[in-house]
C-alpha atoms as a PDB file:
ATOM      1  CA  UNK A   1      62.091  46.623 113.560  1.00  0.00           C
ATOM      2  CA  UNK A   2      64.038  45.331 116.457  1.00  0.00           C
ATOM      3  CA  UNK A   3      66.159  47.359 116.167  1.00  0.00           C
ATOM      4  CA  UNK A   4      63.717  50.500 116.247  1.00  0.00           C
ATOM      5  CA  UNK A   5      62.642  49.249 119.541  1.00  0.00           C
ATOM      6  CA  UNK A   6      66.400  48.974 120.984  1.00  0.00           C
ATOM      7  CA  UNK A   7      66.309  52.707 120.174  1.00  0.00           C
ATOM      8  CA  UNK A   8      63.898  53.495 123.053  1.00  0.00           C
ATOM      9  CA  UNK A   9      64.805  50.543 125.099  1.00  0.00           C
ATOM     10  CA  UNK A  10      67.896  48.600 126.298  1.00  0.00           C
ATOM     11  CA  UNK A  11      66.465  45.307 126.020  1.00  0.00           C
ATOM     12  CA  UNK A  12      63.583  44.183 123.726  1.00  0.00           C
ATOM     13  CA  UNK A  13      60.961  41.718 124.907  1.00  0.00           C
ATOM     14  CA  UNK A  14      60.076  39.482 122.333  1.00  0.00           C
ATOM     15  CA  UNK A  15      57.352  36.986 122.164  1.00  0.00           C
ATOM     16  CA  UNK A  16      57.408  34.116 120.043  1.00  0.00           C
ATOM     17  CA  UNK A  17      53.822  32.745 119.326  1.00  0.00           C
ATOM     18  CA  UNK A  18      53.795  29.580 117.441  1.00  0.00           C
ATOM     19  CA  UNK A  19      57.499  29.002 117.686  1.00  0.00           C
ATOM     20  CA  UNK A  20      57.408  25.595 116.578  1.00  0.00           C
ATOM     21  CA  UNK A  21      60.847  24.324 117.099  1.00  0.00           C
ATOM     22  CA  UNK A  22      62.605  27.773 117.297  1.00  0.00           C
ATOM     23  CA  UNK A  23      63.363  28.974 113.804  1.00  0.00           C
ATOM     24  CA  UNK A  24      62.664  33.000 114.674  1.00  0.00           C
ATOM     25  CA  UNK A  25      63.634  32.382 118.414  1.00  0.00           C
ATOM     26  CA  UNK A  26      67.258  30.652 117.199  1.00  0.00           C
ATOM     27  CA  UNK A  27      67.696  33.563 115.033  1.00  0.00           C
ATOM     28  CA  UNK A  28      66.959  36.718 117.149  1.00  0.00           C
ATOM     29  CA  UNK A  29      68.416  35.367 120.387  1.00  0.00           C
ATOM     30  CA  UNK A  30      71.696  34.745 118.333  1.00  0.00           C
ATOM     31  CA  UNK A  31      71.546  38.227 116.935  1.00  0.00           C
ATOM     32  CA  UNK A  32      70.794  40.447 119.328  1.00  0.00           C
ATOM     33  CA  UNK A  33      72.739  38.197 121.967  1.00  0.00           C
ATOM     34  CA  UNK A  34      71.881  40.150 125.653  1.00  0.00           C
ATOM     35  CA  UNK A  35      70.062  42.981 123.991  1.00  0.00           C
ATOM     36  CA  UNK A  36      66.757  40.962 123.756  1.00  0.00           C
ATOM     37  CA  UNK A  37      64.718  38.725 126.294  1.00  0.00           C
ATOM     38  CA  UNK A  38      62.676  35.998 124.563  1.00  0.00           C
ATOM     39  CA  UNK A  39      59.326  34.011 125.801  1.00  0.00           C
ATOM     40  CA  UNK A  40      58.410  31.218 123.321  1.00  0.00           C
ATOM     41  CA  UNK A  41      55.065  29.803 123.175  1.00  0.00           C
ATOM     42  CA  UNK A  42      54.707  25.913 121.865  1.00  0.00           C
ATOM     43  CA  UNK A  43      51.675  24.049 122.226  1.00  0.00           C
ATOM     44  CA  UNK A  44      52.465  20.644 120.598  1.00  0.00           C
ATOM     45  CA  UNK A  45      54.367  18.179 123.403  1.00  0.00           C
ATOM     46  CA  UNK A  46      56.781  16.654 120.841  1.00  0.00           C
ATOM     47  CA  UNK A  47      57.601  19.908 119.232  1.00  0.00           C
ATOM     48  CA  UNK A  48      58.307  22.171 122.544  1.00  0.00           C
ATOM     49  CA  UNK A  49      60.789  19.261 123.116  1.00  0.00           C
ATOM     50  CA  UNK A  50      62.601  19.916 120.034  1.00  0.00           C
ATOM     51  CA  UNK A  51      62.442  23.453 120.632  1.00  0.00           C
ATOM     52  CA  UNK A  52      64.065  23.125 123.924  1.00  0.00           C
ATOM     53  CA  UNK A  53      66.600  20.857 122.707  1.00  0.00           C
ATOM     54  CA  UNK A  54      67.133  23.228 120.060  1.00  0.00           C
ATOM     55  CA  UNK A  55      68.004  26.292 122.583  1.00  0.00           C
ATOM     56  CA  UNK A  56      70.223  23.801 124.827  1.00  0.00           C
ATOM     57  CA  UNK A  57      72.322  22.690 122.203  1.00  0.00           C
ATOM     58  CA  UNK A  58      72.427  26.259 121.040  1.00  0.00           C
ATOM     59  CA  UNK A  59      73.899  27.093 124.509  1.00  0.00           C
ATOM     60  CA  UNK A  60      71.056  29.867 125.297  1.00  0.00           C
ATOM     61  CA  UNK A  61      69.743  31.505 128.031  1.00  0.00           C
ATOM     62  CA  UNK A  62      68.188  34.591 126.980  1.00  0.00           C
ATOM     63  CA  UNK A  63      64.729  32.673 126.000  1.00  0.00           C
ATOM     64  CA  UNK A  64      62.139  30.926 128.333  1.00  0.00           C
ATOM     65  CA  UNK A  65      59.851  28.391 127.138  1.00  0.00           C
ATOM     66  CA  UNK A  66      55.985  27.389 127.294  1.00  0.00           C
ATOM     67  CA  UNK A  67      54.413  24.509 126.643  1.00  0.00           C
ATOM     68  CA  UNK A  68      50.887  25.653 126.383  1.00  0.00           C
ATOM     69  CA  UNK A  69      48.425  27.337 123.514  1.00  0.00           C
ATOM     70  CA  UNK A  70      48.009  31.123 123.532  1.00  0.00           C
ATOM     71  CA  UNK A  71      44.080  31.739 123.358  1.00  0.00           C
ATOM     72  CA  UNK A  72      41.546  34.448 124.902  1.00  0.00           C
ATOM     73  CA  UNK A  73      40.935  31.893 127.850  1.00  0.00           C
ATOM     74  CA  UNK A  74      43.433  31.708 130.756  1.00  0.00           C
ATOM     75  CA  UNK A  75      44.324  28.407 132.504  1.00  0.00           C
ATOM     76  CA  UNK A  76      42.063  26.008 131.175  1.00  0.00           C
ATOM     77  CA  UNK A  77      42.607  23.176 128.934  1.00  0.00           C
ATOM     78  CA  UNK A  78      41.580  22.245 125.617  1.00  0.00           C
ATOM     79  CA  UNK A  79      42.051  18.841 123.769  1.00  0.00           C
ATOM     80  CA  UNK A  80      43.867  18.329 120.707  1.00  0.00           C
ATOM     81  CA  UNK A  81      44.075  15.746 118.495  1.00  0.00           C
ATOM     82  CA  UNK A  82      47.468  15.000 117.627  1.00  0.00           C
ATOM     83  CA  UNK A  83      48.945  14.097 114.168  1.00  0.00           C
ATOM     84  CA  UNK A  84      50.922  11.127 113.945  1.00  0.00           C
ATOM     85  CA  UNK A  85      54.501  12.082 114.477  1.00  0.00           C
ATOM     86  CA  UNK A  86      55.616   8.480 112.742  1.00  0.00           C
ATOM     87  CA  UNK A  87      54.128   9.732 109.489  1.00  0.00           C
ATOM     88  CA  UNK A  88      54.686  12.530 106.922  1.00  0.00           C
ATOM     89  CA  UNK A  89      53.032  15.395 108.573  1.00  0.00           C
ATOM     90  CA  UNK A  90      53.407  18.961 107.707  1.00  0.00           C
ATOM     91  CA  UNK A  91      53.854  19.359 112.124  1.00  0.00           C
ATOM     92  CA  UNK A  92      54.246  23.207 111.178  1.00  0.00           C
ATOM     93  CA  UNK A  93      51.044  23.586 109.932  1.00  0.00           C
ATOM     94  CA  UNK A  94      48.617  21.796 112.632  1.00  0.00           C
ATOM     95  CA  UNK A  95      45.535  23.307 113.737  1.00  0.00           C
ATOM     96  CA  UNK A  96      44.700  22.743 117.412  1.00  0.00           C
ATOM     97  CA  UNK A  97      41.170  24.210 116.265  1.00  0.00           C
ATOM     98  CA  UNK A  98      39.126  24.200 113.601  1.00  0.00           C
ATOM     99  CA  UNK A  99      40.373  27.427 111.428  1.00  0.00           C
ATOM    100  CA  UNK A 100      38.822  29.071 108.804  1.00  0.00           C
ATOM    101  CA  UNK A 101      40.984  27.978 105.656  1.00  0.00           C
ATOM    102  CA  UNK A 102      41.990  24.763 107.352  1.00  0.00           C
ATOM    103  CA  UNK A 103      44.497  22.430 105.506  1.00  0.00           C
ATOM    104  CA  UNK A 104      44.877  19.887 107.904  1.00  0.00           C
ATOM    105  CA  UNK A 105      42.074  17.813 105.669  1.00  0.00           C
ATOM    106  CA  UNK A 106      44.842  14.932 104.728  1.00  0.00           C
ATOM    107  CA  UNK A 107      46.963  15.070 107.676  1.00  0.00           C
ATOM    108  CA  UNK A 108      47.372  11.775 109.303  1.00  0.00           C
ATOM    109  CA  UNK A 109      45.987  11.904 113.403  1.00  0.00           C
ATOM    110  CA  UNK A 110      47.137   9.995 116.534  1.00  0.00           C
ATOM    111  CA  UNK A 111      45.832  10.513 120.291  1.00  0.00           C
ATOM    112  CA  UNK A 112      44.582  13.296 121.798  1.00  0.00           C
ATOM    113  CA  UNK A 113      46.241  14.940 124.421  1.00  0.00           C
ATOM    114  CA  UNK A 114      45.457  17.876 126.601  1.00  0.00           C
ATOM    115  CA  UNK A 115      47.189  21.101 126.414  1.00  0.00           C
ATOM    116  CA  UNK A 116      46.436  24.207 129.452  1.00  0.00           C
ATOM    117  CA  UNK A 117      46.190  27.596 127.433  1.00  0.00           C
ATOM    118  CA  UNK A 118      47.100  30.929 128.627  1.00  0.00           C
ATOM    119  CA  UNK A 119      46.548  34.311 127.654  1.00  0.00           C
ATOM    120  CA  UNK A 120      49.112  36.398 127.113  1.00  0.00           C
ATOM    121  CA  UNK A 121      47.484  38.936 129.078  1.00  0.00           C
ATOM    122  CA  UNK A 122      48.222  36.902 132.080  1.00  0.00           C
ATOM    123  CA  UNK A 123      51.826  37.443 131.717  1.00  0.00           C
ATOM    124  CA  UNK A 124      51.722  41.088 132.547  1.00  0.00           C
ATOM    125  CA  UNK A 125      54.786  41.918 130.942  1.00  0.00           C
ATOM    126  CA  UNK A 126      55.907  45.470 129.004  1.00  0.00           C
ATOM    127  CA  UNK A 127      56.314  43.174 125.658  1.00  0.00           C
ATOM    128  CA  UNK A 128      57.767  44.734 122.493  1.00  0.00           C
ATOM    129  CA  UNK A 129      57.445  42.499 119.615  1.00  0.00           C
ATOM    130  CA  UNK A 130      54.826  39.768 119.210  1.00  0.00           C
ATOM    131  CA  UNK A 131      55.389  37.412 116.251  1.00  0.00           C
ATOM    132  CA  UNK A 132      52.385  34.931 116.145  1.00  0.00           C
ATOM    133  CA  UNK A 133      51.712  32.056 113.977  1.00  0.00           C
ATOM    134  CA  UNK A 134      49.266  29.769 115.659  1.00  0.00           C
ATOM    135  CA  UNK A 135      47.071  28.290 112.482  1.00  0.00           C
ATOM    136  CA  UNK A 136      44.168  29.994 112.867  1.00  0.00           C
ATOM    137  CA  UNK A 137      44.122  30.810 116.578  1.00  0.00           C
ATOM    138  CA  UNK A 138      45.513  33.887 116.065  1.00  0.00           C
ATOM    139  CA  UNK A 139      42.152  36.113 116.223  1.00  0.00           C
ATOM    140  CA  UNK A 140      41.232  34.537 119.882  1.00  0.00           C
ATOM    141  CA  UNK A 141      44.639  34.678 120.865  1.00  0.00           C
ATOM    142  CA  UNK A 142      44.571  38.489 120.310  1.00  0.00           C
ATOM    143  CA  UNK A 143      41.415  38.770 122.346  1.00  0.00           C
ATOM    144  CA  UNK A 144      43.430  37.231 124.843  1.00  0.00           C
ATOM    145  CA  UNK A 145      46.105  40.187 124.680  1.00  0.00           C
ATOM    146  CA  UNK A 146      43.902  43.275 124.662  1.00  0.00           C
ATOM    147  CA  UNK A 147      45.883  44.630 127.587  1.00  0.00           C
ATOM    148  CA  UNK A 148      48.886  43.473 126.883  1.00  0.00           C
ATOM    149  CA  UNK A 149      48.731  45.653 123.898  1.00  0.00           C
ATOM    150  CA  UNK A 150      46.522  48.518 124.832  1.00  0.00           C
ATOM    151  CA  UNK A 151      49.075  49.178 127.062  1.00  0.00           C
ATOM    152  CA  UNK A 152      52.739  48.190 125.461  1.00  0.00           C
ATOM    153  CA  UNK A 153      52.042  49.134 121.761  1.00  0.00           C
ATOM    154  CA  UNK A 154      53.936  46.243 120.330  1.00  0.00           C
ATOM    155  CA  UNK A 155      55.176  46.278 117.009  1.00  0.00           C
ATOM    156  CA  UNK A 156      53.145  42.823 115.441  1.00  0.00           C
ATOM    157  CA  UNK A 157      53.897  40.187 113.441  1.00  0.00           C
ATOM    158  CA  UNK A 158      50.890  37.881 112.834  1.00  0.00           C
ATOM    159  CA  UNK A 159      49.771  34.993 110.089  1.00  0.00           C
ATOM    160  CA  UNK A 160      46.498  35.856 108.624  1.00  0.00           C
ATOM    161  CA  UNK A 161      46.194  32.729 106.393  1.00  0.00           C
ATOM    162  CA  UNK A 162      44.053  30.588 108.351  1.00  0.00           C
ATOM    163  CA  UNK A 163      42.269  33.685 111.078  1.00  0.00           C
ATOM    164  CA  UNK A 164      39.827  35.818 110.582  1.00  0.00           C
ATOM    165  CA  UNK A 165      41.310  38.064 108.525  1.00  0.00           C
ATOM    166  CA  UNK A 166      38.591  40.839 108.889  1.00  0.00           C
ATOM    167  CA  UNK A 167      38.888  40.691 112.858  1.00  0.00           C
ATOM    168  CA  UNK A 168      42.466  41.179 113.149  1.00  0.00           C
ATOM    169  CA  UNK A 169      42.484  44.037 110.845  1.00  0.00           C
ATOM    170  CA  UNK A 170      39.396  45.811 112.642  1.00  0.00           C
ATOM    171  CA  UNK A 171      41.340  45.131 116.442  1.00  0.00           C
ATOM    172  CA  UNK A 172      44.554  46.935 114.942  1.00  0.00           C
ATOM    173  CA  UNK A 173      43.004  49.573 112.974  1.00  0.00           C
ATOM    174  CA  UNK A 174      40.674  50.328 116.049  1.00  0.00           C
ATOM    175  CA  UNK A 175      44.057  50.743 118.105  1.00  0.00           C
ATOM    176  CA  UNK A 176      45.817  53.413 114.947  1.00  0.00           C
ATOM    177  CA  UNK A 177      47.875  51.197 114.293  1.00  0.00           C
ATOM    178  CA  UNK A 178      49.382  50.796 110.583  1.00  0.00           C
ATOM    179  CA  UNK A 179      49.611  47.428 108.981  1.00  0.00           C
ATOM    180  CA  UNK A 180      51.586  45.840 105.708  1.00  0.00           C
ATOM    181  CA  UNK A 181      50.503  42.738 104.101  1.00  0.00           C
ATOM    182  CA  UNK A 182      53.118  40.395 103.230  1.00  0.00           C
ATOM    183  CA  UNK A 183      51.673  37.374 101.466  1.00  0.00           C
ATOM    184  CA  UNK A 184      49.891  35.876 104.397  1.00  0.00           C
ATOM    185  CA  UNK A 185      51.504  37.795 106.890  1.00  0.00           C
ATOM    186  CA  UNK A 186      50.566  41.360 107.998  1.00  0.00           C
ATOM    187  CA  UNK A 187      52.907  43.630 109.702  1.00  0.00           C
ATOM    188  CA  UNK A 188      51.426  45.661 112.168  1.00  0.00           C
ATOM    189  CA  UNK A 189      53.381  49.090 113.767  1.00  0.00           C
ATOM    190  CA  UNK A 190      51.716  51.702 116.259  1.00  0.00           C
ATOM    191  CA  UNK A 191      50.881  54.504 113.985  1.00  0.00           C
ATOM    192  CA  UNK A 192      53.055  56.906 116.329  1.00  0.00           C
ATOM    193  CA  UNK A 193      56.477  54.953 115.180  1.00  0.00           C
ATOM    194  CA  UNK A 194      55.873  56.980 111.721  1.00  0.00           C
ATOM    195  CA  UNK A 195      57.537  53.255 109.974  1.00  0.00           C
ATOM    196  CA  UNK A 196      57.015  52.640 106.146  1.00  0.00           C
ATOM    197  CA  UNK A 197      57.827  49.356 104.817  1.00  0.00           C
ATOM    198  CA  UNK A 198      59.312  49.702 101.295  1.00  0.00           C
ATOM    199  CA  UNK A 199      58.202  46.668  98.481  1.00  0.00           C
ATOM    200  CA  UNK A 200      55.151  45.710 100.898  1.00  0.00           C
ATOM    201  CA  UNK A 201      50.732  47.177 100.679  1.00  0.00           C
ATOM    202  CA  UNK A 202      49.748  49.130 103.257  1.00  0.00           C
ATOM    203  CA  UNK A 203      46.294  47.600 104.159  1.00  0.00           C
ATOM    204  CA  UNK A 204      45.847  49.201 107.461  1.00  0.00           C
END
């Protein structure tokens, strides 16, 4: 799908929601090298750390990095209660809110700390791909990118495991957009790109 967009475009924006400590960024920046421009979005302290020590010791400087939570409200802060980075924590999986099918039940907690969201609105930038995985803060931060995507048509990329899975589908299909479910994932293209994806349901 990336390289759809590099069809149109000579650099891809991509915007990495939930990057946790830089799996998809590691990958795509390595790939496509120059051709793409990445913005990664971590809201837990200890984790953006990783993430930017993993991008230093990968040597790159095609992605920039934010430590804050992507939500429908722009520069105010919410508090979180950490888990306990000394224990056995799935770190991947924490909910800053409380989420619909949360499974944060058993995870071990800490301090709380305060985190300044953002929408990605705010950002005002002709994005091209938004992958988002934000345990169950996906729905509010898409109310947060209404613009973004009204105007930029980005191809989509968002967990539906622990969001409200009847909202996102309603804001895509309202905007003709086409959408694949894989497993708890739905991929979501602008109806105009004429894309199939082989293997996959089309829900949308």
């Amino acid at each position: 799908m990336i390289e759809f967009r590099l069809k149109k475009t000579e650099k891809v924006l991509f915007y990495d929601v939930g990057a946790n400590i830089g799996t998809h960024s590691l990958a795509i920046a390595k790939i496509f090298q120059n051709m793409v421009a990445i913005r990664s979005f971590e809201a837990q302290r200890l984790i953006f750390y990783m993430l930017c020590g993993t991008i230093a010791l990968n040597g790159l400087n095609n992605i920039s990095l934010e430590n804050i939570a992507v939500s429908d409200i722009d520069r105010s802060f919410v508090d979180i209660h950490l888990p306990d980075y000394t224990k056995s924590n799935n770190f991947g999986g924490f909910e800053l809110a409380s989420a619909e099918r949360s499974d944060n039940h058993n995870m071990t907690k800490s301090t709380y700390e305060s985190v300044e969201t953002r929408t990605l609105d705010s950002y005002g930038e002709a994005v091209d791909f938004i992958k988002m995985d934000i345990e169950g803060m996906e729905d509010k931060a898409l109310r947060g990118a209404v613009n973004v995507i009204d105007k930029n048509r980005p191809i989509c990329f968002i967990e539906i495991l622990k969001t409200d899975k009847e909202f996102v589908s309603n804001f895509f299909r309202s905007r003709a957009y086409t959408g694949f479910k894989k497993q708890d994932d739905l991929i979501l293209i602008p109806a105009e790109y004429k894309i199939t994806m082989q293997n996959l349901s089309q829900v949308l």
